[in-house]
PDB file of N, CA and C in Angstrom:
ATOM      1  N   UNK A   1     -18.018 -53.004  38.252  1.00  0.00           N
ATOM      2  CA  UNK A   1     -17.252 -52.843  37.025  1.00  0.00           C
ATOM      3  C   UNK A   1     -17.012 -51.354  36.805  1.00  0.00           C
ATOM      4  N   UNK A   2     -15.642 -50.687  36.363  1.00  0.00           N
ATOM      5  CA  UNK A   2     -15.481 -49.775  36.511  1.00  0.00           C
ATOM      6  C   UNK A   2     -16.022 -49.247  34.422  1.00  0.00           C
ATOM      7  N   UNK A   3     -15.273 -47.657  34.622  1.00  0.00           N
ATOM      8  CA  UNK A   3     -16.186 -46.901  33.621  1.00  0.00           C
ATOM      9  C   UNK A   3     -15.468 -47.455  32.461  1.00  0.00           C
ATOM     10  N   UNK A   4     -13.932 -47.844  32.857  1.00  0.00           N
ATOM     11  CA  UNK A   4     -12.947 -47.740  31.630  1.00  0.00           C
ATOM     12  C   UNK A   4     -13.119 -49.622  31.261  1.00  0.00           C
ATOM     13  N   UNK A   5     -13.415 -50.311  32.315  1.00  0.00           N
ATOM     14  CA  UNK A   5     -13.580 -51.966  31.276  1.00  0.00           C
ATOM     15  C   UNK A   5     -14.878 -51.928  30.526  1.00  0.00           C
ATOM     16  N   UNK A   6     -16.130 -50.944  31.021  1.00  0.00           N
ATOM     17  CA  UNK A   6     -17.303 -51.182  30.507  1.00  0.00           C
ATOM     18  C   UNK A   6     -17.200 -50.897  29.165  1.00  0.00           C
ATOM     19  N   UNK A   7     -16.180 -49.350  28.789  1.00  0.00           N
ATOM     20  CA  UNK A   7     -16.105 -48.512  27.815  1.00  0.00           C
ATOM     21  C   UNK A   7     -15.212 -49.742  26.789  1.00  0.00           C
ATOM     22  N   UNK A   8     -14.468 -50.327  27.501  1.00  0.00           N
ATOM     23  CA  UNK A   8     -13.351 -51.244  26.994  1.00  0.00           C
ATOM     24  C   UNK A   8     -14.201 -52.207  26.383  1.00  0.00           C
ATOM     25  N   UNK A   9     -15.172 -52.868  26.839  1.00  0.00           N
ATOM     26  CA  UNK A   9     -15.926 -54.063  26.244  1.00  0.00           C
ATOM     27  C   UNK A   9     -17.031 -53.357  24.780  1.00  0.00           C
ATOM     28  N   UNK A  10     -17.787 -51.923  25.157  1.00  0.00           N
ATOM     29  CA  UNK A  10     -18.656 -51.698  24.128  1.00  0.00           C
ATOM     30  C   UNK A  10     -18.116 -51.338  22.816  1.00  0.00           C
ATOM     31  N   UNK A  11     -16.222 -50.680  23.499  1.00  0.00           N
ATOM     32  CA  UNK A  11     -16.062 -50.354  21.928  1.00  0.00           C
ATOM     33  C   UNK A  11     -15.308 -51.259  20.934  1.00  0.00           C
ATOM     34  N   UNK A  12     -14.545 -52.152  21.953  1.00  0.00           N
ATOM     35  CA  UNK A  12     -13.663 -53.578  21.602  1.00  0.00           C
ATOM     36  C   UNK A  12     -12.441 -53.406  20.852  1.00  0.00           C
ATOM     37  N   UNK A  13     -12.220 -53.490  19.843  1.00  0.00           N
ATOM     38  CA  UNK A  13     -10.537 -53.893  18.902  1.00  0.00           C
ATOM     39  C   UNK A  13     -10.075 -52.597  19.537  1.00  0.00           C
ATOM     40  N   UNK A  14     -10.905 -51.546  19.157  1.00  0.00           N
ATOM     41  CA  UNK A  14     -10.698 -50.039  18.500  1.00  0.00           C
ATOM     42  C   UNK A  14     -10.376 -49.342  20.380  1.00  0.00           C
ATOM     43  N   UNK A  15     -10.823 -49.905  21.388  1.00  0.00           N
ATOM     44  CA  UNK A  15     -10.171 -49.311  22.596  1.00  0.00           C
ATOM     45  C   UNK A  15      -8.419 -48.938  22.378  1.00  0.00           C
ATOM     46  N   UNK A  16      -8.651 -47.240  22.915  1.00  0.00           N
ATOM     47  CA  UNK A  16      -6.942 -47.334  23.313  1.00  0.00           C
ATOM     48  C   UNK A  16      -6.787 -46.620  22.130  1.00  0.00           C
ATOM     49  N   UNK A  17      -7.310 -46.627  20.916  1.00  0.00           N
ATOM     50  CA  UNK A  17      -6.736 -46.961  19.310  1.00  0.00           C
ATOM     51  C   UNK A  17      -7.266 -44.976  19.231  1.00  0.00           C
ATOM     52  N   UNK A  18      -6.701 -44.475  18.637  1.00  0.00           N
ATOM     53  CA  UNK A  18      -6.933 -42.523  18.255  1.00  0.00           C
ATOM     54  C   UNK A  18      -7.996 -42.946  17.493  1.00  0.00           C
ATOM     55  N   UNK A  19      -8.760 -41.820  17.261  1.00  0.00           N
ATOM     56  CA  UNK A  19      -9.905 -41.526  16.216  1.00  0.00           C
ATOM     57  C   UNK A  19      -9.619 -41.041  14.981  1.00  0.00           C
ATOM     58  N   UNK A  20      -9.578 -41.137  14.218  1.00  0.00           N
ATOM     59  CA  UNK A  20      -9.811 -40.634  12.692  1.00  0.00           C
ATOM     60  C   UNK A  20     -10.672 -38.956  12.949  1.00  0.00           C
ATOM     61  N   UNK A  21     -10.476 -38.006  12.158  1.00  0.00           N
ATOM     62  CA  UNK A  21     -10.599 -36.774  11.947  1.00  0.00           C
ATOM     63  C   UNK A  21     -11.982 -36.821  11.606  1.00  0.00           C
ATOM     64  N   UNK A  22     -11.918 -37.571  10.361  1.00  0.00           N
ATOM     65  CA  UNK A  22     -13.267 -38.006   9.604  1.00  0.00           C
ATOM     66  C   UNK A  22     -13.183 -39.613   9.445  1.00  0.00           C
ATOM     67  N   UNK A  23     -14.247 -40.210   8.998  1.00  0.00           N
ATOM     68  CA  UNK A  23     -14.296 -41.888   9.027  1.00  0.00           C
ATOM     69  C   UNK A  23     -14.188 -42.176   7.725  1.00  0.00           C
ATOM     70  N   UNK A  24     -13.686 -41.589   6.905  1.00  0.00           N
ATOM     71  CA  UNK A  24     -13.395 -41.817   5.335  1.00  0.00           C
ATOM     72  C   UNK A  24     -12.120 -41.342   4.949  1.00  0.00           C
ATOM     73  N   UNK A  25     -11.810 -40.535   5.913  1.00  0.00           N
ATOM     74  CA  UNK A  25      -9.647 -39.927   5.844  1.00  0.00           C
ATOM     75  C   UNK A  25      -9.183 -40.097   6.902  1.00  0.00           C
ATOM     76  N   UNK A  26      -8.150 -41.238   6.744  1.00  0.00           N
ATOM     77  CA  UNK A  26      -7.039 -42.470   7.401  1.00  0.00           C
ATOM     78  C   UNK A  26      -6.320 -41.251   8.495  1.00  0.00           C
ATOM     79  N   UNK A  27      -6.947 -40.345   8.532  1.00  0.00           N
ATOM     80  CA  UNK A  27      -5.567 -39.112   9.578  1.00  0.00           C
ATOM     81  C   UNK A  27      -6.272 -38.960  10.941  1.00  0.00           C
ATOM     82  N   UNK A  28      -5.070 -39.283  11.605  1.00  0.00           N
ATOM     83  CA  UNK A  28      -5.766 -39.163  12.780  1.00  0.00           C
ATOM     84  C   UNK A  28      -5.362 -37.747  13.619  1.00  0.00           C
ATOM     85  N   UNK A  29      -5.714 -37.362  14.617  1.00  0.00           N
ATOM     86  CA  UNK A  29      -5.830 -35.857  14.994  1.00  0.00           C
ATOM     87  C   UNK A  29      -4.180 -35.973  15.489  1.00  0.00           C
ATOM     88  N   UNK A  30      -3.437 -36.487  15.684  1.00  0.00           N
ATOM     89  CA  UNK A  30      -1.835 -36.605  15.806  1.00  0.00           C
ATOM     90  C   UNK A  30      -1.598 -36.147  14.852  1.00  0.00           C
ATOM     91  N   UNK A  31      -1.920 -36.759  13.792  1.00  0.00           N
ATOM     92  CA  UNK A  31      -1.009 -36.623  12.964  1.00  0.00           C
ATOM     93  C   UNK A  31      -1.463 -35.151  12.148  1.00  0.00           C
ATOM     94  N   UNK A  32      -2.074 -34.994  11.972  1.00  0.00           N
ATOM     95  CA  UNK A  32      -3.152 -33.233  11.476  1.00  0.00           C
ATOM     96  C   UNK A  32      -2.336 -32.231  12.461  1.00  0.00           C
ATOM     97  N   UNK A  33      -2.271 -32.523  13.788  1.00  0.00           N
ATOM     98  CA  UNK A  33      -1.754 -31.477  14.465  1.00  0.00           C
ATOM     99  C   UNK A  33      -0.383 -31.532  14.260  1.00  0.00           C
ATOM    100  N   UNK A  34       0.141 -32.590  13.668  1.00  0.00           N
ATOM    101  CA  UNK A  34       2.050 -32.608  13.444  1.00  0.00           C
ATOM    102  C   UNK A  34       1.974 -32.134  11.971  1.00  0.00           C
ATOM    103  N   UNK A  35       1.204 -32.190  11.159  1.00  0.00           N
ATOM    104  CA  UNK A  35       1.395 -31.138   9.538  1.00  0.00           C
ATOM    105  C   UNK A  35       1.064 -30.071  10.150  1.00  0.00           C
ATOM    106  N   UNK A  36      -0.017 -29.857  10.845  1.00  0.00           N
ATOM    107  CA  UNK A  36       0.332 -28.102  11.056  1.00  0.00           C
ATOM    108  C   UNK A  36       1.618 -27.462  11.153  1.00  0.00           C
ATOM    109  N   UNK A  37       1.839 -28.387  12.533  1.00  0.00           N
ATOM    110  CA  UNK A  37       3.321 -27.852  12.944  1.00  0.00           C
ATOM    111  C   UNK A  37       4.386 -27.317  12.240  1.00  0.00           C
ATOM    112  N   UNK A  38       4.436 -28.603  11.249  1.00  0.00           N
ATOM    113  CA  UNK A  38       5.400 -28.661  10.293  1.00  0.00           C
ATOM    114  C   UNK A  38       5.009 -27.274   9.201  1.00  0.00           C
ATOM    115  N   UNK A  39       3.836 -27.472   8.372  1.00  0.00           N
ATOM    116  CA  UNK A  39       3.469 -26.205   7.751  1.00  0.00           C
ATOM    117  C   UNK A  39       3.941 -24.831   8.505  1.00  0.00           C
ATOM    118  N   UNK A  40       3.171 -24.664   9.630  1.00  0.00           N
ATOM    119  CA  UNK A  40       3.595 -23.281   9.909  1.00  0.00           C
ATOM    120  C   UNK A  40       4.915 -23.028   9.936  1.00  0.00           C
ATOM    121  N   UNK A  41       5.932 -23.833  10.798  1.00  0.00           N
ATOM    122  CA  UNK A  41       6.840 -23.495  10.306  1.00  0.00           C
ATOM    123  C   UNK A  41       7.771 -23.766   9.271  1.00  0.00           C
ATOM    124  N   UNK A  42       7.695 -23.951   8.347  1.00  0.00           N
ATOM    125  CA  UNK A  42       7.651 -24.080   7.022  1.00  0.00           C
ATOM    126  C   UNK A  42       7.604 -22.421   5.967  1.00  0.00           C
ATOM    127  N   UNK A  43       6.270 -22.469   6.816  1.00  0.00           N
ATOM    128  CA  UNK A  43       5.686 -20.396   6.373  1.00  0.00           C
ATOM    129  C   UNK A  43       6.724 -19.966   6.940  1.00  0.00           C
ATOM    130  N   UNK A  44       6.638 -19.899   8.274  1.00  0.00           N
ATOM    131  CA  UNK A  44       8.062 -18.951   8.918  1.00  0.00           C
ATOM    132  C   UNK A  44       9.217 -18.925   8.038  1.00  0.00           C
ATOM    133  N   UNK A  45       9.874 -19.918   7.688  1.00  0.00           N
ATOM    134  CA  UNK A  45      11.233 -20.308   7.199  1.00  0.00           C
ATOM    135  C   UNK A  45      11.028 -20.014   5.821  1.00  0.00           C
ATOM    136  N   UNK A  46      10.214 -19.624   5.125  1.00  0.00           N
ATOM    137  CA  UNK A  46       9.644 -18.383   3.916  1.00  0.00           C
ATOM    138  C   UNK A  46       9.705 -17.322   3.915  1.00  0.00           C
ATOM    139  N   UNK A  47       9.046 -16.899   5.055  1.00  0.00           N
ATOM    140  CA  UNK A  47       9.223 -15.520   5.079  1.00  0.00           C
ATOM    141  C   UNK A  47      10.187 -15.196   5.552  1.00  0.00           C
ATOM    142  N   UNK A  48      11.090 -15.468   6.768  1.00  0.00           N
ATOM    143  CA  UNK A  48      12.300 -15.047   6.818  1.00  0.00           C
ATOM    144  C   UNK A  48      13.396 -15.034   5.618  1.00  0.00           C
ATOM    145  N   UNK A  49      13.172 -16.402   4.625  1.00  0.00           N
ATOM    146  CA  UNK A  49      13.914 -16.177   3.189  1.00  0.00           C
ATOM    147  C   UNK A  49      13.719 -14.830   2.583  1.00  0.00           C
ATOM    148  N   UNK A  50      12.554 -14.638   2.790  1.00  0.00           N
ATOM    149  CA  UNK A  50      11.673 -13.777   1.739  1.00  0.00           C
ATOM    150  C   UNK A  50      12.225 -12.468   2.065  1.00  0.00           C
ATOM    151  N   UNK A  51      12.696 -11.909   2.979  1.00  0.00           N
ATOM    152  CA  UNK A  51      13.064 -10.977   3.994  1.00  0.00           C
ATOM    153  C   UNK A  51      14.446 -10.941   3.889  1.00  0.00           C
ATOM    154  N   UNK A  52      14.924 -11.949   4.297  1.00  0.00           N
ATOM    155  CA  UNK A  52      16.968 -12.205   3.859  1.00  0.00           C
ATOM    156  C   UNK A  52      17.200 -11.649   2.052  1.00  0.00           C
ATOM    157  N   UNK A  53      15.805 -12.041   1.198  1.00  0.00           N
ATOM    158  CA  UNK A  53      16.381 -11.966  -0.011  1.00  0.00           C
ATOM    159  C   UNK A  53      15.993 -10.655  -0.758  1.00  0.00           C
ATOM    160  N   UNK A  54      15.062  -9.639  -0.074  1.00  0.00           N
ATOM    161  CA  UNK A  54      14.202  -8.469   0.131  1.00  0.00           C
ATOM    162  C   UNK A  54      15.426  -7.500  -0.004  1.00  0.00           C
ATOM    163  N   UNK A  55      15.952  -8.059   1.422  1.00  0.00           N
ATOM    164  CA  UNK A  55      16.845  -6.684   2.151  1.00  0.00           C
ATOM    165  C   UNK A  55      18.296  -6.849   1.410  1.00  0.00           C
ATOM    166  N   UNK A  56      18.589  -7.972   1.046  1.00  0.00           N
ATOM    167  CA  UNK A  56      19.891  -8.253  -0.244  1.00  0.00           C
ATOM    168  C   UNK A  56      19.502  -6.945  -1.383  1.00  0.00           C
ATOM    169  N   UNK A  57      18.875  -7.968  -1.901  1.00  0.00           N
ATOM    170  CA  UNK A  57      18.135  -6.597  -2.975  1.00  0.00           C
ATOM    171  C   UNK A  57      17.872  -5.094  -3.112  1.00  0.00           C
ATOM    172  N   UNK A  58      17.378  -4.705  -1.853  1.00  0.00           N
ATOM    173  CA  UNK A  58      17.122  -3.860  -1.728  1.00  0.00           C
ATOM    174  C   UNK A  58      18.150  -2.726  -1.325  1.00  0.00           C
ATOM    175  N   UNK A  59      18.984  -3.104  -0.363  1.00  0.00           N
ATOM    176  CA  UNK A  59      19.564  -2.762   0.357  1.00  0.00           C
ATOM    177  C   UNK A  59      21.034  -2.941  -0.094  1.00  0.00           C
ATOM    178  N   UNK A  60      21.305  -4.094  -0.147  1.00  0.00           N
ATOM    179  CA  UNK A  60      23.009  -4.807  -0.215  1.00  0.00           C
ATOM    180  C   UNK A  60      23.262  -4.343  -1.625  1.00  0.00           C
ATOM    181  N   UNK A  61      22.075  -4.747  -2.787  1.00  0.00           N
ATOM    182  CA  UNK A  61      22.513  -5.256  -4.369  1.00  0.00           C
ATOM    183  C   UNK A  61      23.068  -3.434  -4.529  1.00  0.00           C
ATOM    184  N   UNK A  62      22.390  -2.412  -4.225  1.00  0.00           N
ATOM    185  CA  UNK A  62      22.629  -1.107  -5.057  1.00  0.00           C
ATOM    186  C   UNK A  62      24.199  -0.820  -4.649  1.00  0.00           C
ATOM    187  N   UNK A  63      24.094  -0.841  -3.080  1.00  0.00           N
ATOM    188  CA  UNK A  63      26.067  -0.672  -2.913  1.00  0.00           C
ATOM    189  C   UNK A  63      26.892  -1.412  -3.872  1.00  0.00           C
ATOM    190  N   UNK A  64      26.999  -2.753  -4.209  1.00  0.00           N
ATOM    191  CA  UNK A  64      27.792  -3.342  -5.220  1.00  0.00           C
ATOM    192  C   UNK A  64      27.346  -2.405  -6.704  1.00  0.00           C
ATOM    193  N   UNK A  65      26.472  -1.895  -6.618  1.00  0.00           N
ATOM    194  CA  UNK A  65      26.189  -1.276  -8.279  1.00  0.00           C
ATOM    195  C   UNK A  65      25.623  -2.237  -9.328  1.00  0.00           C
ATOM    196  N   UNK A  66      24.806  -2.931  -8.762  1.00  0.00           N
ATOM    197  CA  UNK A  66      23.634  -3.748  -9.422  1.00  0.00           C
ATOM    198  C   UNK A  66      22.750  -2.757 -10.768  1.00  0.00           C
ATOM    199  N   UNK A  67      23.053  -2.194  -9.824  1.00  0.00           N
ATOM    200  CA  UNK A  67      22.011  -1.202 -10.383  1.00  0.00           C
ATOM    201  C   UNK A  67      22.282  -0.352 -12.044  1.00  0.00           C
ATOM    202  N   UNK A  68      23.559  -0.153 -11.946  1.00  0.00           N
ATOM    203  CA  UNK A  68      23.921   0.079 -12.896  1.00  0.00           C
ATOM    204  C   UNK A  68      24.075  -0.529 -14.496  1.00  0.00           C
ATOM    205  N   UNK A  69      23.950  -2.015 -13.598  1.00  0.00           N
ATOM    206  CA  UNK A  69      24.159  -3.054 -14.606  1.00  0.00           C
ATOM    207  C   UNK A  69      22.629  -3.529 -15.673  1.00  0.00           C
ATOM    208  N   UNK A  70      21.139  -2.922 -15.033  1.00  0.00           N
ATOM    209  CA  UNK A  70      20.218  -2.950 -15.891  1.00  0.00           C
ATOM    210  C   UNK A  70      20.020  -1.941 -16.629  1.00  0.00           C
ATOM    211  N   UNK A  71      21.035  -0.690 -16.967  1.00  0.00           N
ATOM    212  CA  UNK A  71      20.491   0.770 -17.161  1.00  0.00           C
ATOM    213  C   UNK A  71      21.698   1.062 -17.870  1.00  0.00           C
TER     214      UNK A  71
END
Protein backbone atom coordinates (compact mmCIF):
# COMPACT_ATOMS: atom_id res chain seq x y z
CA UNK A 1 0.00 0.00 0.00
CA UNK A 2 1.40 3.12 -1.05
CA UNK A 3 2.03 6.51 1.23
CA UNK A 4 -0.80 8.53 -0.53
CA UNK A 5 -3.93 5.64 -0.06
CA UNK A 6 -2.64 5.07 3.55
CA UNK A 7 -2.65 9.01 4.10
CA UNK A 8 -6.02 8.83 2.03
CA UNK A 9 -7.74 6.31 4.44
CA UNK A 10 -6.39 8.04 8.01
CA UNK A 11 -7.53 11.37 7.04
CA UNK A 12 -10.86 10.42 4.98
CA UNK A 13 -13.69 13.18 3.71
CA UNK A 14 -11.03 15.94 4.29
CA UNK A 15 -8.22 14.15 1.74
CA UNK A 16 -7.35 16.40 -1.26
CA UNK A 17 -9.52 19.18 0.68
CA UNK A 18 -6.81 22.72 1.66
CA UNK A 19 -6.35 23.38 5.31
CA UNK A 20 -7.82 26.17 7.13
CA UNK A 21 -5.16 28.88 8.42
CA UNK A 22 -6.62 28.35 11.84
CA UNK A 23 -9.51 25.67 12.78
CA UNK A 24 -11.94 28.34 13.96
CA UNK A 25 -11.42 30.88 10.61
CA UNK A 26 -13.20 29.33 7.43
CA UNK A 27 -9.88 30.88 5.24
CA UNK A 28 -7.95 28.81 3.73
CA UNK A 29 -4.17 29.65 2.82
CA UNK A 30 -5.50 30.34 -1.04
CA UNK A 31 -7.46 32.40 -0.26
CA UNK A 32 -5.17 34.68 2.54
CA UNK A 33 -2.53 34.63 -0.11
CA UNK A 34 -5.18 36.10 -2.87
CA UNK A 35 -6.21 39.19 -0.19
CA UNK A 36 -2.73 39.85 0.10
CA UNK A 37 -2.36 40.13 -3.41
CA UNK A 38 -5.19 42.08 -3.84
CA UNK A 39 -4.28 44.46 -0.72
CA UNK A 40 -0.88 45.16 -1.79
CA UNK A 41 -1.82 46.15 -4.77
CA UNK A 42 -4.46 48.10 -3.77
CA UNK A 43 -1.51 50.14 -1.54
CA UNK A 44 0.32 50.56 -4.81
CA UNK A 45 -2.70 52.03 -6.69
CA UNK A 46 -2.73 54.66 -3.51
CA UNK A 47 0.21 55.69 -3.59
CA UNK A 48 0.62 56.25 -7.08
CA UNK A 49 -2.88 58.38 -6.62
CA UNK A 50 -1.27 59.93 -3.82
CA UNK A 51 1.71 61.02 -6.02
CA UNK A 52 -0.51 61.93 -9.34
CA UNK A 53 -2.45 64.20 -6.80
CA UNK A 54 0.90 65.54 -4.81
CA UNK A 55 2.59 66.62 -8.01
CA UNK A 56 -0.96 68.31 -9.44
CA UNK A 57 -0.81 70.35 -6.42
CA UNK A 58 2.28 71.00 -6.05
CA UNK A 59 3.56 71.50 -9.15
CA UNK A 60 0.62 71.92 -11.90
CA UNK A 61 -2.02 73.95 -9.33
CA UNK A 62 0.59 77.20 -8.83
CA UNK A 63 1.11 77.63 -12.85
CA UNK A 64 -2.78 77.98 -13.26
CA UNK A 65 -2.57 80.55 -10.18
CA UNK A 66 -4.27 78.51 -7.55
CA UNK A 67 -2.45 80.12 -5.52
CA UNK A 68 -3.60 83.32 -5.75
CA UNK A 69 -7.01 82.36 -5.25
CA UNK A 70 -6.46 81.55 -1.22
CA UNK A 71 -4.55 84.94 -0.57
Amino acid sequence: MGEAKRRKETIGDKYGQEANILPWLPITKTQAQLFVTWTTRGAWIGIGTMVVIWVTIRFIGPAFGWWQVAG
